[in-house]
Each structure stands twice: as C-alpha cells, then as structure tokens.
N, C-alpha and C. Protein backbone atom coordinates (compact mmCIF):
# COMPACT_ATOMS: atom_id res chain seq x y z
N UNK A 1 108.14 119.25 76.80
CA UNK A 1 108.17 120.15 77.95
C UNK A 1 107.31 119.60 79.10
N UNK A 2 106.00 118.81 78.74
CA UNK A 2 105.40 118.43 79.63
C UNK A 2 106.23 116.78 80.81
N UNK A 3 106.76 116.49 79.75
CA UNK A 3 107.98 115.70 80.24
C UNK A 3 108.41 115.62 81.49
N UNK A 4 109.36 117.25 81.34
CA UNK A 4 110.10 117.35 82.01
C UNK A 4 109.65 118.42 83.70
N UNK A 5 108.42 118.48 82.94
CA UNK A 5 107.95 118.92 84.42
C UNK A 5 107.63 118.15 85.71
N UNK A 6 107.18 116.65 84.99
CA UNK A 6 106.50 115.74 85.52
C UNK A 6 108.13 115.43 86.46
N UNK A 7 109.14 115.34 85.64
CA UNK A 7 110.38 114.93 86.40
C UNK A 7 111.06 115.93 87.61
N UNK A 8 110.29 117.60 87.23
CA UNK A 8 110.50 117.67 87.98
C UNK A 8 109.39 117.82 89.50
N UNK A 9 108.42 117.58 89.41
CA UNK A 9 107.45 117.33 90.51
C UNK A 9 107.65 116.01 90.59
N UNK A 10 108.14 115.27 90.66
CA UNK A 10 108.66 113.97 90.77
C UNK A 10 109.58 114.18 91.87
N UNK A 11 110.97 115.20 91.42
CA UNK A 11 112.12 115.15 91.99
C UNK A 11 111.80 115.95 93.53
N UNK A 12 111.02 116.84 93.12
CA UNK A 12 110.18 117.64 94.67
C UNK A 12 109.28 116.64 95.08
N UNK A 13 108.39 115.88 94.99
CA UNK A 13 107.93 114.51 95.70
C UNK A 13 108.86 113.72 96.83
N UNK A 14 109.77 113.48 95.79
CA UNK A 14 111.03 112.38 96.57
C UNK A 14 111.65 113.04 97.77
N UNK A 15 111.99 114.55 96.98
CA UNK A 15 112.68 115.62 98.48
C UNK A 15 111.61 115.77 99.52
N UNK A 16 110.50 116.04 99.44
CA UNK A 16 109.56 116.36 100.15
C UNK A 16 109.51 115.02 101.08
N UNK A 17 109.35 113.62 100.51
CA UNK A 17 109.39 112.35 101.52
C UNK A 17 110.33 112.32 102.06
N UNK A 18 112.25 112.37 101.37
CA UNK A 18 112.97 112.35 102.73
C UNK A 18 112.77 113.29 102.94
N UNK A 19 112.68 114.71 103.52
CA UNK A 19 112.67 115.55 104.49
C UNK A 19 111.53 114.85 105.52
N UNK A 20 110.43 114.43 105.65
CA UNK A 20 109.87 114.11 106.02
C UNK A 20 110.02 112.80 107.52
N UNK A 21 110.77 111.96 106.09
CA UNK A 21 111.71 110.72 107.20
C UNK A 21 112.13 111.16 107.80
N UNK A 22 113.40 112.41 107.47
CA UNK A 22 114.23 112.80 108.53
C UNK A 22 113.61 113.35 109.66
N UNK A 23 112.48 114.63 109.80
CA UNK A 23 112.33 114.91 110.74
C UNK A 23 111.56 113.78 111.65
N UNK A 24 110.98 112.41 111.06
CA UNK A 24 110.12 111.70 111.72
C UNK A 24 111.57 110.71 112.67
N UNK A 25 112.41 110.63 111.92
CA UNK A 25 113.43 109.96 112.49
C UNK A 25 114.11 110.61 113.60
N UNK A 26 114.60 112.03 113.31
CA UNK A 26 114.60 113.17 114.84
C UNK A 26 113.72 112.92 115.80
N UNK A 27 112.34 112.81 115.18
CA UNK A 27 111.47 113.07 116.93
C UNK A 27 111.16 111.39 117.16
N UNK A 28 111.92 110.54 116.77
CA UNK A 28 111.70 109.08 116.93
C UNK A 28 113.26 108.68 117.98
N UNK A 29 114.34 109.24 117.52
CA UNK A 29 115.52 109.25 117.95
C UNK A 29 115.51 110.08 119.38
N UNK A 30 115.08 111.37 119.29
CA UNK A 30 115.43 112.05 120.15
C UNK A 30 113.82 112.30 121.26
C-alpha cells in the first residue's frame, strides 16, 4: 500500500510540473 501511494504523489508531482510549464509557456508566448 505504501507502494502505491508513492506512485501516486509521483503522478501529482509530474501533473503539478506540466501545469506549471504550461502556464510559464502562456505568459512566455503571450
């Protein structure tokens, strides 16, 4: 169980960086 937690604060890590790109790429673009 401890496993699969790690995978998922892992998988919210990764979302959390692209969201991140993206908005840095919006106020870089626009």
């Amino acid at each position: 169980m401890e496993n699969m937690y790690f995978v998922v604060r892992a998988y919210y890590i990764i979302l959390f960086i692209l969201f991140c790109a993206f908005l840095y790429l919006n106020v870089v673009v626009f």
